[in-house]
N, C-alpha and C. Protein backbone atom coordinates (compact mmCIF):
# COMPACT_ATOMS: atom_id res chain seq x y z
N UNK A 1 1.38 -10.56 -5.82
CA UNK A 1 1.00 -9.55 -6.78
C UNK A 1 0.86 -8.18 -6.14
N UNK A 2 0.43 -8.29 -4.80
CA UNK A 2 -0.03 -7.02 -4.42
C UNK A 2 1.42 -6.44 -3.85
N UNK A 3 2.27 -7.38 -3.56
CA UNK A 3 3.33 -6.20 -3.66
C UNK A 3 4.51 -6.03 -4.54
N UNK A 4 4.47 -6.22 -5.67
CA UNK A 4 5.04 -5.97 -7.13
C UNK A 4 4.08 -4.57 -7.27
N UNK A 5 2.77 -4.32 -6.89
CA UNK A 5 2.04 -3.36 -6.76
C UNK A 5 2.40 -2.52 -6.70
N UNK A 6 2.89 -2.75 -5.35
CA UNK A 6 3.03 -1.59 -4.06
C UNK A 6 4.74 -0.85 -4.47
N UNK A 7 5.84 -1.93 -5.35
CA UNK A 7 6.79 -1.60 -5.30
C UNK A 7 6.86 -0.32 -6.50
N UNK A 8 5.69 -0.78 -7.53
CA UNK A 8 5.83 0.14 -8.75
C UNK A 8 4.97 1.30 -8.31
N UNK A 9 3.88 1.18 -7.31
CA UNK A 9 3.68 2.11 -6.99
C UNK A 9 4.74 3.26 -6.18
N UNK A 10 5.11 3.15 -5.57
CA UNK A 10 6.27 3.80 -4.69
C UNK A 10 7.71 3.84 -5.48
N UNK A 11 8.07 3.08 -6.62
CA UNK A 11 9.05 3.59 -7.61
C UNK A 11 8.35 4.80 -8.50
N UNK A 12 7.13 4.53 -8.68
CA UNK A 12 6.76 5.73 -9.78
C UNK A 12 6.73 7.04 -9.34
N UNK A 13 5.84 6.71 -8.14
CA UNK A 13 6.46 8.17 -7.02
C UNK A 13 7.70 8.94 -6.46
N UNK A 14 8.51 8.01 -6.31
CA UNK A 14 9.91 8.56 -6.34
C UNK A 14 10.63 9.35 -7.43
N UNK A 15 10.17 8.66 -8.92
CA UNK A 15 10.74 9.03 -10.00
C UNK A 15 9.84 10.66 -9.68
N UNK A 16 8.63 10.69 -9.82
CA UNK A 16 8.02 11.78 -9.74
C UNK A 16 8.76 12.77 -8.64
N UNK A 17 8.84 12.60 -7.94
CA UNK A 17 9.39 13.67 -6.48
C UNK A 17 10.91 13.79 -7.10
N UNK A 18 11.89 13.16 -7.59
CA UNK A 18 13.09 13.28 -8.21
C UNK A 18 12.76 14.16 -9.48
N UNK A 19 12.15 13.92 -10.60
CA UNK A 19 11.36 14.79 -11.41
C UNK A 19 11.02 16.13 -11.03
N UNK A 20 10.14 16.33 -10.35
CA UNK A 20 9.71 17.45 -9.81
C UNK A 20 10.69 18.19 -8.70
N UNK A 21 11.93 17.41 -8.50
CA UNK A 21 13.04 18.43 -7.54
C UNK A 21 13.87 18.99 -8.40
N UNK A 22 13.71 17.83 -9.68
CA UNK A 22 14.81 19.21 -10.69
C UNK A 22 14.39 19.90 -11.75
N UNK A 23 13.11 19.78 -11.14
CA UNK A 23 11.81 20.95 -12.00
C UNK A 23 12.22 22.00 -11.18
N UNK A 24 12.28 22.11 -10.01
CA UNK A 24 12.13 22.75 -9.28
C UNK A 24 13.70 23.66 -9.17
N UNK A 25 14.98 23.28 -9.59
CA UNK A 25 16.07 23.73 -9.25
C UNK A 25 16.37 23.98 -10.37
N UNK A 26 16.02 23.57 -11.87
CA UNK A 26 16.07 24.47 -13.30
C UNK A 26 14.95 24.85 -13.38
N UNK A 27 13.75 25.22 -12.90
CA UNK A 27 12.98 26.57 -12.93
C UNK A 27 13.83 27.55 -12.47
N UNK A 28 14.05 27.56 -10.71
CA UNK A 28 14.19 28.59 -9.76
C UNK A 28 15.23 28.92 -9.49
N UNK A 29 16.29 28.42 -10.34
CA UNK A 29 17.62 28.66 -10.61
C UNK A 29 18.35 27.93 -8.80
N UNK A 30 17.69 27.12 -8.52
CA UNK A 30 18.84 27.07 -6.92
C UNK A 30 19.91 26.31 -6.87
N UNK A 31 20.40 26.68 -6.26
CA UNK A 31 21.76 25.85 -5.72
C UNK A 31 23.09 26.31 -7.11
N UNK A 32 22.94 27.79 -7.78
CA UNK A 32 23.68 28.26 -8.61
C UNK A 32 23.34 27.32 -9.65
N UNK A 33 22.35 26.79 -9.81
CA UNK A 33 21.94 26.15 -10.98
C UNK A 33 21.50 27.14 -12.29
N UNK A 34 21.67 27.29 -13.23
CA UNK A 34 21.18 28.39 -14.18
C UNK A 34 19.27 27.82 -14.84
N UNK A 35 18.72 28.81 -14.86
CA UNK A 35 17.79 28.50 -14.94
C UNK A 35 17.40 27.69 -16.11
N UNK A 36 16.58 27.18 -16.68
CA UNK A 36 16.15 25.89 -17.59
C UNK A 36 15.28 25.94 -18.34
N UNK A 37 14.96 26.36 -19.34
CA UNK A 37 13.40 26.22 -19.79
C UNK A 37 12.94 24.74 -20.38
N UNK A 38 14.12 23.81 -20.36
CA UNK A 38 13.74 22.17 -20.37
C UNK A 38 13.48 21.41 -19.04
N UNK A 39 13.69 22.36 -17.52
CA UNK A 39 13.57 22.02 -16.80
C UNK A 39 12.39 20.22 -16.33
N UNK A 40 11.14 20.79 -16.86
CA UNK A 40 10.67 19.88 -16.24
C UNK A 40 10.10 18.82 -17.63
N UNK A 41 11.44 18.20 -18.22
CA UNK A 41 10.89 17.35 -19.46
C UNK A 41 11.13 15.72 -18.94
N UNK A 42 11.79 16.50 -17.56
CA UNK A 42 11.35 14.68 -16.84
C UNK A 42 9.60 14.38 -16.32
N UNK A 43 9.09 15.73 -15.68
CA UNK A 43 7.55 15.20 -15.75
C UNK A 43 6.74 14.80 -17.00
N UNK A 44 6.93 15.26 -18.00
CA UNK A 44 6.07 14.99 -19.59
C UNK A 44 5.73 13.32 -19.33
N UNK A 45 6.77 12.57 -19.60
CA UNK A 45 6.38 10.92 -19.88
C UNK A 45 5.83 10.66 -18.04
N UNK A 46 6.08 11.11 -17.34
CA UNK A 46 5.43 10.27 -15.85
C UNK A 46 4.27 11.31 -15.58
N UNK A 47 3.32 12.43 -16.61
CA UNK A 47 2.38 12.76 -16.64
C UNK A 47 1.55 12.47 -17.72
N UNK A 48 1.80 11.79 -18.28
CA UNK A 48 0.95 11.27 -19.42
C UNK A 48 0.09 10.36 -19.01
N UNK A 49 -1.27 10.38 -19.46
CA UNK A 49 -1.70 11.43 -21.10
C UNK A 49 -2.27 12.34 -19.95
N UNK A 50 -2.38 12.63 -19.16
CA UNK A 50 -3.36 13.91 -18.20
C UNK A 50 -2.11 14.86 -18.78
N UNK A 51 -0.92 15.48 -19.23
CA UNK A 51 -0.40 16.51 -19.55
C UNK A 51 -0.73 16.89 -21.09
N UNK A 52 -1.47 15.95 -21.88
CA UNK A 52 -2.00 16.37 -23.19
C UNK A 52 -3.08 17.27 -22.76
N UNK A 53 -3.74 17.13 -21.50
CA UNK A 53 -5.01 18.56 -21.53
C UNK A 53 -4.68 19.34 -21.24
N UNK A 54 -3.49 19.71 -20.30
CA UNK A 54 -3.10 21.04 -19.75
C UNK A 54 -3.42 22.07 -20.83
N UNK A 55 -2.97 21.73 -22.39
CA UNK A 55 -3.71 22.92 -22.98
C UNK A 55 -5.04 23.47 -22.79
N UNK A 56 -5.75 23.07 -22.26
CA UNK A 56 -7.38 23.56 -22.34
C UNK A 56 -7.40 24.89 -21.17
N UNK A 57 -6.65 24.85 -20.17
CA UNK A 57 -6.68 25.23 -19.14
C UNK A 57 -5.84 27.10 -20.02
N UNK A 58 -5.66 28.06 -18.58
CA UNK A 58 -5.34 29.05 -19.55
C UNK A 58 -3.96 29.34 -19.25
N UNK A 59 -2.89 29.53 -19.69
CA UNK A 59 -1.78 29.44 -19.85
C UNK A 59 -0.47 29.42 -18.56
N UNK A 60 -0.94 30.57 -17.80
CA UNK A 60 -0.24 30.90 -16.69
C UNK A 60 -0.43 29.53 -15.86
N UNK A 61 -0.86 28.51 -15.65
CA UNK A 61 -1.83 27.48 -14.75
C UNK A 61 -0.58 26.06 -15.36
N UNK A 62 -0.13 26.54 -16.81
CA UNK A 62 0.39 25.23 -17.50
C UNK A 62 1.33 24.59 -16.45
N UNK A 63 2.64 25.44 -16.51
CA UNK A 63 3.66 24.45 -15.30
C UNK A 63 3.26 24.20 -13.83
N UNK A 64 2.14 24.67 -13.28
CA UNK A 64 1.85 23.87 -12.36
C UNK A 64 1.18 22.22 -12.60
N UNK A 65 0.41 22.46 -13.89
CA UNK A 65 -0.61 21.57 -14.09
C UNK A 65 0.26 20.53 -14.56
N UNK A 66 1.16 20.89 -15.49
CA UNK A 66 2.25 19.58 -15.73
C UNK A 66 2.98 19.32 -14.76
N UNK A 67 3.12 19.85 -13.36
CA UNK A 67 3.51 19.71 -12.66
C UNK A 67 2.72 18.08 -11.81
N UNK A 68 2.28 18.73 -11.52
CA UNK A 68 0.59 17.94 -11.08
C UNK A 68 0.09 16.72 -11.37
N UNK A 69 0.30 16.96 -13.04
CA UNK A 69 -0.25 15.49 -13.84
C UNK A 69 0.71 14.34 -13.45
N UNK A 70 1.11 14.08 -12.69
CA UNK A 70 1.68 12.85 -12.56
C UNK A 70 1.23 11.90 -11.41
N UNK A 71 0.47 13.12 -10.52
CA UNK A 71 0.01 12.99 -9.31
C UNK A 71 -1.27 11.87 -9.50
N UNK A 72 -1.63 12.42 -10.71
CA UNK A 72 -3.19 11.46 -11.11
C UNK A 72 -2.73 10.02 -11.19
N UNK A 73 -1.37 9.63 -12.13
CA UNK A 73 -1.15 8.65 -12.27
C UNK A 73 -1.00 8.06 -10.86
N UNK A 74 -0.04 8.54 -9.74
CA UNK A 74 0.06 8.05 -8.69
C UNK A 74 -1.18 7.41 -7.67
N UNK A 75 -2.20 8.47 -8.32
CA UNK A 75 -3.18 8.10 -7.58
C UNK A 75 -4.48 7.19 -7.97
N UNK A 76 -4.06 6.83 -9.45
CA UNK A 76 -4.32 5.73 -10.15
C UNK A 76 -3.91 4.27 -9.62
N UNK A 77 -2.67 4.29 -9.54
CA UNK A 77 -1.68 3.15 -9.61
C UNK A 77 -2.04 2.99 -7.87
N UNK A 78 -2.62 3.91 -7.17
CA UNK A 78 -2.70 3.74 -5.33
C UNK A 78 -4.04 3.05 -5.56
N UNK A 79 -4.87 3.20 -6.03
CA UNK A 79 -6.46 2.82 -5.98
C UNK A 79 -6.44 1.45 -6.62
N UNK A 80 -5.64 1.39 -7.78
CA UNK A 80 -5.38 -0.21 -8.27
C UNK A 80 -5.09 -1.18 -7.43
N UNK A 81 -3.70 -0.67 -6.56
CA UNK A 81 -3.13 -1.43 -5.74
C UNK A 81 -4.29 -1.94 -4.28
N UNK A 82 -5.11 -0.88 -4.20
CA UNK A 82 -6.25 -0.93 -2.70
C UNK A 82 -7.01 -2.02 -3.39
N UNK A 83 -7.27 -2.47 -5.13
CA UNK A 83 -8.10 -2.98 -5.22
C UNK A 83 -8.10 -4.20 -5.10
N UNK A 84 -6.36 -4.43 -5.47
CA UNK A 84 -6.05 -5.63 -5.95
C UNK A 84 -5.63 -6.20 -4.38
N UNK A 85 -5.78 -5.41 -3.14
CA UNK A 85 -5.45 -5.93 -2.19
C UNK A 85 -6.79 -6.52 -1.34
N UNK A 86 -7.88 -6.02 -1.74
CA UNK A 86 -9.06 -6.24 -0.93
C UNK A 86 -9.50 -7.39 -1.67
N UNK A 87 -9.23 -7.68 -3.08
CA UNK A 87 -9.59 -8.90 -3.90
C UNK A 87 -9.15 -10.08 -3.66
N UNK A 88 -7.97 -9.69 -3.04
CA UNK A 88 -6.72 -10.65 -2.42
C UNK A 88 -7.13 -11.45 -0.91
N UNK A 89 -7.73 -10.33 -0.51
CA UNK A 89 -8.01 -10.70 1.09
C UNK A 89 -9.64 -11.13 0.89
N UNK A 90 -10.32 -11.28 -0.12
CA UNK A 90 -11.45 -12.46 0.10
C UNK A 90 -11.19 -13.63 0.05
């Protein structure tokens, strides 16, 4: 179990860092890429639900914070996995 864990943990992260590289190249226009304003609609579903609050926050802050929100999940799915491994090893 604990490493079916470990594998979805480290697939979800990848998707995220792949996500967030072509956030990053239809924001900032690189590599003659034209810039994007759908750029980062691959983070939305691998930041959910922490990207439903970004509204609260004040506007300029948003695309980092959706940036971001996915990070929580990762670090969700890391603390699960620590738990389910120390439960394992009693």
């Amino acid at each position: 179990m604990t490493r079916a864990c470990t594998i979805v943990t480290v697939g979800f992260a990848l998707l995220y860092l792949v996500a967030l590289g072509l956030f990053a190249v239809g924001t900032l226009g690189l590599f003659g890429a034209e810039r994007d304003p759908l750029a980062g609609v691959f983070l939305i579903p691998l930041g959910l639900p922490w990207n439903r609050l970004v509204d609260t926050f004040p506007e300029p802050l948003w695309p980092w914070l959706a940036a971001a929100a996915p990070l929580l999940n990762v670090a969700i799915l890391t603390a699960l996995c620590r738990i389910l491994r120390r439960r394992r090893a009693r």
